[in-house]
PDB file of N, CA and C in Angstrom:
ATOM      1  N   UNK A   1     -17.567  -4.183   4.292  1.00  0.00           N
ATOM      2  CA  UNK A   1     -17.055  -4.389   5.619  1.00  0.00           C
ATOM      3  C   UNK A   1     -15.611  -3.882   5.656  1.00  0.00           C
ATOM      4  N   UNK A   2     -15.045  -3.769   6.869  1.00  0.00           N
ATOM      5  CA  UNK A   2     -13.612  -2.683   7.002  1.00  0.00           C
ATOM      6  C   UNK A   2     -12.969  -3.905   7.754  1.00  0.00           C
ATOM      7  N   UNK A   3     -11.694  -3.981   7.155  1.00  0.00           N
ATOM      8  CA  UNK A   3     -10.460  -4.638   8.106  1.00  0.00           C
ATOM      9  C   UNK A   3      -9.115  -3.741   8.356  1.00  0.00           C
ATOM     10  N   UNK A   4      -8.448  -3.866   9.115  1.00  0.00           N
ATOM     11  CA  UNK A   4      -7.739  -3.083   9.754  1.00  0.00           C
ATOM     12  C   UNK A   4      -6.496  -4.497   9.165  1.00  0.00           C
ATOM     13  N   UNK A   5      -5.738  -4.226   8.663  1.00  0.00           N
ATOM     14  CA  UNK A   5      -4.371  -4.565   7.797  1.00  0.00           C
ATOM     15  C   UNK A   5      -3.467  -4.599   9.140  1.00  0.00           C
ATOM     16  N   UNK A   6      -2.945  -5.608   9.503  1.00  0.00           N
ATOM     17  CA  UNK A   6      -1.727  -6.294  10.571  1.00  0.00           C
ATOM     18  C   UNK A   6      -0.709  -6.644  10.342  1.00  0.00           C
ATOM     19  N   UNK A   7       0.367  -6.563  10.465  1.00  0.00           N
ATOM     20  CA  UNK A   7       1.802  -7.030  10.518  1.00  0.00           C
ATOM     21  C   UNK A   7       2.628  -7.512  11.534  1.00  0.00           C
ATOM     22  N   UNK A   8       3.518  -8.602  11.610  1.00  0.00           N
ATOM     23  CA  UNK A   8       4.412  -8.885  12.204  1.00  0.00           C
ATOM     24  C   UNK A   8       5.124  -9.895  11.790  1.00  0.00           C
ATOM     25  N   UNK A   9       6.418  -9.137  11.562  1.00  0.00           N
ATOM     26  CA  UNK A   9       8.011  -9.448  10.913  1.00  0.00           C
ATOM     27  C   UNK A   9       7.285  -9.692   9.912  1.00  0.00           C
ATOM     28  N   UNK A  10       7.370 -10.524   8.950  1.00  0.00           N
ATOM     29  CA  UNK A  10       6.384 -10.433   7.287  1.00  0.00           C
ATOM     30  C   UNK A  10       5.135 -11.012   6.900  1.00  0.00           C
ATOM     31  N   UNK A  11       4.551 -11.383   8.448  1.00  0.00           N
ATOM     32  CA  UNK A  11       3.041 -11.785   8.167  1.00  0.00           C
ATOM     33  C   UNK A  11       2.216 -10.881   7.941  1.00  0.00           C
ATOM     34  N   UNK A  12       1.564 -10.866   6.943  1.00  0.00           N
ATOM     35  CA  UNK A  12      -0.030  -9.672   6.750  1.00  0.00           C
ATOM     36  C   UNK A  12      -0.865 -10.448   6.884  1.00  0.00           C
ATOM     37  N   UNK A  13      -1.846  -9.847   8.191  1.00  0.00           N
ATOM     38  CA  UNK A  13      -3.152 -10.327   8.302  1.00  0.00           C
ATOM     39  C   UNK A  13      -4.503  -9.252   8.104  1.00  0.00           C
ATOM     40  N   UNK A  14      -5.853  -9.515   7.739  1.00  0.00           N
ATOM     41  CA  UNK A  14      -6.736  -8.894   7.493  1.00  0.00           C
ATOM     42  C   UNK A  14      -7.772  -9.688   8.878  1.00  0.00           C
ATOM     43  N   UNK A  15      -8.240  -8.633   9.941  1.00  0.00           N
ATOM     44  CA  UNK A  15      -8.895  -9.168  10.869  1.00  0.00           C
ATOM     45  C   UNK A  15     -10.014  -7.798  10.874  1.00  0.00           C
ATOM     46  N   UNK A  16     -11.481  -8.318  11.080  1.00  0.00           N
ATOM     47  CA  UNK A  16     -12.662  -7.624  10.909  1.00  0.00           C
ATOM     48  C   UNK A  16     -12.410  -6.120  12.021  1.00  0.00           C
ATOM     49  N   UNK A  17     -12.584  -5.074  10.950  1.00  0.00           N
ATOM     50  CA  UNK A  17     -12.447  -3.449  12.067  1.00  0.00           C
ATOM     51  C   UNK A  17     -13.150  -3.170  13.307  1.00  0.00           C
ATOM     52  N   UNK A  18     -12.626  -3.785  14.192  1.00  0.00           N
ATOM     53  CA  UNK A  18     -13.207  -3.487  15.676  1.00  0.00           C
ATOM     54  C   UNK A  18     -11.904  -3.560  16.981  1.00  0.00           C
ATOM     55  N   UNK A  19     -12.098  -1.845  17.119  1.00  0.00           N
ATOM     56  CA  UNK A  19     -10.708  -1.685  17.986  1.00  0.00           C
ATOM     57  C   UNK A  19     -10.639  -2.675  18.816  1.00  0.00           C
ATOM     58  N   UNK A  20     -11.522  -3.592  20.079  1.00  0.00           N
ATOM     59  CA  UNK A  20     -10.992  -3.987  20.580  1.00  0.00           C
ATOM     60  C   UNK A  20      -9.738  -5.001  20.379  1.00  0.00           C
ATOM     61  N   UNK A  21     -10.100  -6.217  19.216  1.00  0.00           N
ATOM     62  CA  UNK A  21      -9.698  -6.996  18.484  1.00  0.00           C
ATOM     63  C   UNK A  21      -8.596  -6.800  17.739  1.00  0.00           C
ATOM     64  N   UNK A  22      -8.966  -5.696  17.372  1.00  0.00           N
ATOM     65  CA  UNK A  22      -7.497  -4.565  17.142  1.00  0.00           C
ATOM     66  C   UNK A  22      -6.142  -4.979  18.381  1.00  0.00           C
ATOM     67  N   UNK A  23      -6.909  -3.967  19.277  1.00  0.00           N
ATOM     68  CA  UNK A  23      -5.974  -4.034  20.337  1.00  0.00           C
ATOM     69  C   UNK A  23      -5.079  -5.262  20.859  1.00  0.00           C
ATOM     70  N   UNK A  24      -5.753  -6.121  21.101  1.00  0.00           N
ATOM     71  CA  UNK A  24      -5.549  -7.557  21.116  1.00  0.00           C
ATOM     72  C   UNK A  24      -4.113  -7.566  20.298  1.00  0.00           C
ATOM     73  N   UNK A  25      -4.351  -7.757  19.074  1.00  0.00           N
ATOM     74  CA  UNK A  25      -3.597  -7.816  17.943  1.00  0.00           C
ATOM     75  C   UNK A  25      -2.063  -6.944  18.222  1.00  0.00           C
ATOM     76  N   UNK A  26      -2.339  -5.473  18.398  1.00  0.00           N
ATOM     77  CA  UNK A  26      -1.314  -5.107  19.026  1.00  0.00           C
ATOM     78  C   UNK A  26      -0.534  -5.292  20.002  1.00  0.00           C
ATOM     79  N   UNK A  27      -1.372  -5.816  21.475  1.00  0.00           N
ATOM     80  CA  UNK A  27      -0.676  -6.039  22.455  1.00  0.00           C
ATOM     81  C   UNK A  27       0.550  -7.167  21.779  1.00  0.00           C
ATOM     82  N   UNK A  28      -0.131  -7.823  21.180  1.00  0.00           N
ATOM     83  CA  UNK A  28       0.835  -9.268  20.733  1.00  0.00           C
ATOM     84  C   UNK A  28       1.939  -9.243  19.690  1.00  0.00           C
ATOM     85  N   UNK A  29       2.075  -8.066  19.459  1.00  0.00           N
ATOM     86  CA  UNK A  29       3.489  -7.929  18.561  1.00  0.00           C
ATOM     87  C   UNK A  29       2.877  -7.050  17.328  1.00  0.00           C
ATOM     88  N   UNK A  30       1.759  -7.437  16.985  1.00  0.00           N
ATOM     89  CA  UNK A  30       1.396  -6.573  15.106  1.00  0.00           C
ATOM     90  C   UNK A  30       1.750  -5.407  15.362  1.00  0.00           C
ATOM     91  N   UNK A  31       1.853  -4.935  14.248  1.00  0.00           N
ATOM     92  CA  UNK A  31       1.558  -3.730  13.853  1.00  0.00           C
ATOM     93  C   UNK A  31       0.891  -2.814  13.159  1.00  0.00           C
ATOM     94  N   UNK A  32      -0.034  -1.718  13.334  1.00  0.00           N
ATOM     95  CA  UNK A  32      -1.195  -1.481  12.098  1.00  0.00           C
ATOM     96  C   UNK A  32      -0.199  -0.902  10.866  1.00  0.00           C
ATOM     97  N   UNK A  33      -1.071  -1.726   9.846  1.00  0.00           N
ATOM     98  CA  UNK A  33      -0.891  -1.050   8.791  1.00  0.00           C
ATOM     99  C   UNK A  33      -1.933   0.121   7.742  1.00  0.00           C
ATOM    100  N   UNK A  34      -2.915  -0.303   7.627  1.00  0.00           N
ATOM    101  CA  UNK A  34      -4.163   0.464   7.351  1.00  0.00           C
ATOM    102  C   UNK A  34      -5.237  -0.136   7.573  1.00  0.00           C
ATOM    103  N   UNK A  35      -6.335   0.330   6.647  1.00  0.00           N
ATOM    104  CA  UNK A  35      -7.742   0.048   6.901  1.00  0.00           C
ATOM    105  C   UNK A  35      -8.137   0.080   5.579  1.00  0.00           C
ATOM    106  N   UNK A  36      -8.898  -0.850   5.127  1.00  0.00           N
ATOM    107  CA  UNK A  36      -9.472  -1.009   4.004  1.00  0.00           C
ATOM    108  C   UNK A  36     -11.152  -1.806   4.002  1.00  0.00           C
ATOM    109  N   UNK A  37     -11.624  -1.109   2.701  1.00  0.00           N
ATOM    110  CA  UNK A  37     -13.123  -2.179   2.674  1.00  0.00           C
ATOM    111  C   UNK A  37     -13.069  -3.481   1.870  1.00  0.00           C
ATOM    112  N   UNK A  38     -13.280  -4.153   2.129  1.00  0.00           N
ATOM    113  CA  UNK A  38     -13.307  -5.385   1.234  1.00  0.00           C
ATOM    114  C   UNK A  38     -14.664  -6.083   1.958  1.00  0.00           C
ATOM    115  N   UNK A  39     -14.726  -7.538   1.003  1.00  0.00           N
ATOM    116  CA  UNK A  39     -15.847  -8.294   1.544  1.00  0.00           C
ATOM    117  C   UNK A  39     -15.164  -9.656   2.424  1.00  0.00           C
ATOM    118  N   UNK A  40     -14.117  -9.630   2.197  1.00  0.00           N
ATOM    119  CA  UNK A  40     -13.456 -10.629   2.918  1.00  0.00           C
ATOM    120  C   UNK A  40     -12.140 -10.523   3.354  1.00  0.00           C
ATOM    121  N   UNK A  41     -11.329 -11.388   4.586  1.00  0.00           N
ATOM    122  CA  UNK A  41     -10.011 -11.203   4.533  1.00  0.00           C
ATOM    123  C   UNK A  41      -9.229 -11.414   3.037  1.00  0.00           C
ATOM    124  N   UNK A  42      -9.059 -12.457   2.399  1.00  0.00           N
ATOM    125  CA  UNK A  42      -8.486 -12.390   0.746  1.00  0.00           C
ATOM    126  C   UNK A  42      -8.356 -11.263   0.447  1.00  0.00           C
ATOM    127  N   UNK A  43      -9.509 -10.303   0.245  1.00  0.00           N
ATOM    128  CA  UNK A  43      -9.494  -9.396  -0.622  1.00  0.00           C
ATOM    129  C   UNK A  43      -9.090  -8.518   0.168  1.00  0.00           C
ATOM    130  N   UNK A  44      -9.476  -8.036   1.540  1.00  0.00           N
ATOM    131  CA  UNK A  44      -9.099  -6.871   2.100  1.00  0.00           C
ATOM    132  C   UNK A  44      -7.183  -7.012   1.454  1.00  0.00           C
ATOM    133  N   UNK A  45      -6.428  -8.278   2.143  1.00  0.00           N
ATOM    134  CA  UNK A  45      -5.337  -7.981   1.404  1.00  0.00           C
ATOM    135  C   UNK A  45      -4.809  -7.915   0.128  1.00  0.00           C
ATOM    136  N   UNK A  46      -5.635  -8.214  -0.631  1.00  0.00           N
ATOM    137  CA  UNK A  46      -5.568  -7.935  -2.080  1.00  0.00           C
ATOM    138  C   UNK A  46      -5.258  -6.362  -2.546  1.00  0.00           C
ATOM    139  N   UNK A  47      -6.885  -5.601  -1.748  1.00  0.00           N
ATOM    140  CA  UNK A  47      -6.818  -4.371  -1.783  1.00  0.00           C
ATOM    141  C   UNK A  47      -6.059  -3.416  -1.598  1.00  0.00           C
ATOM    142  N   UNK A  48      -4.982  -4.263  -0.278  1.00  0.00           N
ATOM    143  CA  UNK A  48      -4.201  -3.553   0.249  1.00  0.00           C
ATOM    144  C   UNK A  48      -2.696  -3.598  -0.678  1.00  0.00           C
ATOM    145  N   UNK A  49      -2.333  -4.735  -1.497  1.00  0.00           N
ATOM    146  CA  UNK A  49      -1.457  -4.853  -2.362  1.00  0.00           C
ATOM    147  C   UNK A  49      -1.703  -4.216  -3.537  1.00  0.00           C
ATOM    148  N   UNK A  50      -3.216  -3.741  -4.103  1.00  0.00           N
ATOM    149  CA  UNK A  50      -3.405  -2.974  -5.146  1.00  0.00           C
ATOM    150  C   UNK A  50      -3.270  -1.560  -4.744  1.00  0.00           C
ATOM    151  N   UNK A  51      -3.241  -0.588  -3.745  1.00  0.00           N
ATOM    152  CA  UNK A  51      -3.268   0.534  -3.426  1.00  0.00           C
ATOM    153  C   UNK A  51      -1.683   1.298  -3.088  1.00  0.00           C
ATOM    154  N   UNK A  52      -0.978  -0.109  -2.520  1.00  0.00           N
ATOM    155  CA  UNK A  52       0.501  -0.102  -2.726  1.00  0.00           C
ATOM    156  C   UNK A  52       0.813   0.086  -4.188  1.00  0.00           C
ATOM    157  N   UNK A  53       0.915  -0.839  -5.094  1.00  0.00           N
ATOM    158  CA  UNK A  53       1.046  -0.805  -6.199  1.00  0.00           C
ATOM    159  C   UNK A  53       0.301   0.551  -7.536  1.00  0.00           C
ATOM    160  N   UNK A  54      -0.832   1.290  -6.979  1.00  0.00           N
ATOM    161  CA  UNK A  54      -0.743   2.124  -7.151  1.00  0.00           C
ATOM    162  C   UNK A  54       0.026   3.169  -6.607  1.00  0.00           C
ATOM    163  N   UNK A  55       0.372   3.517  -5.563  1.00  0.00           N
ATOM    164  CA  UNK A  55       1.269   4.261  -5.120  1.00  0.00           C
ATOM    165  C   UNK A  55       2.411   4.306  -5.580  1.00  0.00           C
ATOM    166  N   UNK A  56       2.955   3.523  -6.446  1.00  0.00           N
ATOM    167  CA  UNK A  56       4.399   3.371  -7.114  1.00  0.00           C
ATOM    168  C   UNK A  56       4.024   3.791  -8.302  1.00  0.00           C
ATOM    169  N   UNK A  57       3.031   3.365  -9.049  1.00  0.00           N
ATOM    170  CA  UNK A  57       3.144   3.445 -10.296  1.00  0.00           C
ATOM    171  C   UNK A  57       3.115   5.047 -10.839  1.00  0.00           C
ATOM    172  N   UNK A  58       2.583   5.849 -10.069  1.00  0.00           N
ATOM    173  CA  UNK A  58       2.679   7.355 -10.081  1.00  0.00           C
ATOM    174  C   UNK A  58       4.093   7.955 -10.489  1.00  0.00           C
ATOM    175  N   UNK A  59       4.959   7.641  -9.580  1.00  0.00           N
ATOM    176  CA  UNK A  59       6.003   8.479  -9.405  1.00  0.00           C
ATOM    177  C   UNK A  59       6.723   7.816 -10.763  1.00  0.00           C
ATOM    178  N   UNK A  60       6.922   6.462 -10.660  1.00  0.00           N
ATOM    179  CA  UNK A  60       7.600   5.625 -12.199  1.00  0.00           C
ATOM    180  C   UNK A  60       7.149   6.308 -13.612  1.00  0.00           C
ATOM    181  N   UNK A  61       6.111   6.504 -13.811  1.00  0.00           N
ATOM    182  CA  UNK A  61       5.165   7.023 -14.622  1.00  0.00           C
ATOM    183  C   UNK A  61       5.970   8.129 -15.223  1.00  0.00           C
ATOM    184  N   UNK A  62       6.029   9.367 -13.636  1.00  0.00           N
ATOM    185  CA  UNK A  62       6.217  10.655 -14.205  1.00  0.00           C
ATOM    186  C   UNK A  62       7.401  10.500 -14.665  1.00  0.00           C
ATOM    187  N   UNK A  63       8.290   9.482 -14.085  1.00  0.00           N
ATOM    188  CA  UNK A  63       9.741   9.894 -14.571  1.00  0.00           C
ATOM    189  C   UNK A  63      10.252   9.019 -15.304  1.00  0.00           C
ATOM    190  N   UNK A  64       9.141   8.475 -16.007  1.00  0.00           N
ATOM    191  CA  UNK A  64       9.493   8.040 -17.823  1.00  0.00           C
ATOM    192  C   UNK A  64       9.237   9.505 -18.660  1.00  0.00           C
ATOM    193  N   UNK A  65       7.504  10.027 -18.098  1.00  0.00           N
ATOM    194  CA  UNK A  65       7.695  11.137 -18.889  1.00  0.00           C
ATOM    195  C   UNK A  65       8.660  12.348 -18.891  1.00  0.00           C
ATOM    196  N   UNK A  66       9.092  12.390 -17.831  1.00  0.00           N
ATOM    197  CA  UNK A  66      10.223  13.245 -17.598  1.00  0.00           C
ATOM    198  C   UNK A  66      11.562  12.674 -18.651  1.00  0.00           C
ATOM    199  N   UNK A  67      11.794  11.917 -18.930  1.00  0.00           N
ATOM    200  CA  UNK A  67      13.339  11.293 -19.604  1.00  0.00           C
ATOM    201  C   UNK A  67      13.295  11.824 -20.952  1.00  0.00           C
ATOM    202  N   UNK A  68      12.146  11.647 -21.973  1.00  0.00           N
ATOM    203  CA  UNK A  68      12.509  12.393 -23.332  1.00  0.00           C
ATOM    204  C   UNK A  68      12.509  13.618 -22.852  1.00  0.00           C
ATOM    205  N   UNK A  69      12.095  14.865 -22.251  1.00  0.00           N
ATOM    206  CA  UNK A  69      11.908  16.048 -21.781  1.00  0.00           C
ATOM    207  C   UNK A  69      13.378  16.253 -21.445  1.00  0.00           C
ATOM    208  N   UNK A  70      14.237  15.562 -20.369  1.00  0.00           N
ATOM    209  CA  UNK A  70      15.501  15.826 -20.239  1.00  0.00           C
ATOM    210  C   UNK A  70      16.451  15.966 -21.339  1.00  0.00           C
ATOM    211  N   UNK A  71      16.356  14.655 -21.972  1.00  0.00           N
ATOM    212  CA  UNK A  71      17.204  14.071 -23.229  1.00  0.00           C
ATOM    213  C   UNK A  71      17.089  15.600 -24.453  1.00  0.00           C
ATOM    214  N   UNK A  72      15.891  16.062 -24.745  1.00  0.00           N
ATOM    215  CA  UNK A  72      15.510  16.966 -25.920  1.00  0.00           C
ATOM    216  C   UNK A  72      16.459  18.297 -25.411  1.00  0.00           C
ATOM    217  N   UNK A  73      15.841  18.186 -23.988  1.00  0.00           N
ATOM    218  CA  UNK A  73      17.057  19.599 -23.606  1.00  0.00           C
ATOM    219  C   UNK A  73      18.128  19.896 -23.355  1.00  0.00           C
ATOM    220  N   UNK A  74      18.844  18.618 -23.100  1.00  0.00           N
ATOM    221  CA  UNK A  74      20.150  18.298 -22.892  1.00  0.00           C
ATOM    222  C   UNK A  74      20.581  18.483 -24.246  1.00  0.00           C
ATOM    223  N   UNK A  75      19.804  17.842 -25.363  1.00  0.00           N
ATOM    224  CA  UNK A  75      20.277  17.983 -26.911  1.00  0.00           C
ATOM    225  C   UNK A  75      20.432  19.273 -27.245  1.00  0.00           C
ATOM    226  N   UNK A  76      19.924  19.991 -26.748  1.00  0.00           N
ATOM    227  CA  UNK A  76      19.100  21.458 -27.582  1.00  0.00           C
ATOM    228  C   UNK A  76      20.288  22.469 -26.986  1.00  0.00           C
ATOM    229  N   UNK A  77      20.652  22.185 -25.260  1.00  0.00           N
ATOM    230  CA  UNK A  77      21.736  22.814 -25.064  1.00  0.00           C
ATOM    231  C   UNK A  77      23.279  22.844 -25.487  1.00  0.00           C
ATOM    232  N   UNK A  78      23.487  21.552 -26.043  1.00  0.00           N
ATOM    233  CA  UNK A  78      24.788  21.157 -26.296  1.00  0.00           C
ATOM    234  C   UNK A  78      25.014  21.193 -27.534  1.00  0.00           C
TER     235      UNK A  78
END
C-alpha cells in the first residue's frame, strides 16, 4: 500500500495515497514530502527515515574514500 509522507512545522504524518485526502491535508497547512510503500503508517515513516539516511550515507562514504587519496598526494607532492 502507498502513503504520501506529510509535514507541518516538525510533525511527520503517513496518511493512505489518495489525492483527495491528500488535498485535504494540504489545504490545512502540510506539506508533501514523498510517497512511499509500506504496510502501515509506522513503517511508511520508518521507510521514509531509512531512504533519508541512505541518501547521506553516499556522499560521507565517498569522502572518507577520498581522504587517504588526498593525504598520499599531498605527501607525494611535497
Amino acid at each position: 500500500m502507498d502513503f504520501y509522507i506529510l509535514k507541518k512545522q516538525q510533525e511527520l504524518i503517513a496518511i493512505p495515497a489518495s489525492e483527495n485526502n491528500c488535498k485535504q491535508y494540504l489545504d490545512s497547512g502540510y506539506f508533501y514530502i514523498d510517497k512511499v510503500a509500506a504496510c502501515n503508517e509506522t513503517n511508511a515513516l520508518k521507510a521514509l527515515q531509512a531512504k533519508q539516511t541512505k541518501t547521506l550515507k553516499l556522499p560521507l562514504l565517498m569522502a572518507l574514500l577520498a581522504l587517504p587519496v588526498i593525504f598520499a598526494a599531498w605527501y607525494n607532492l611535497t
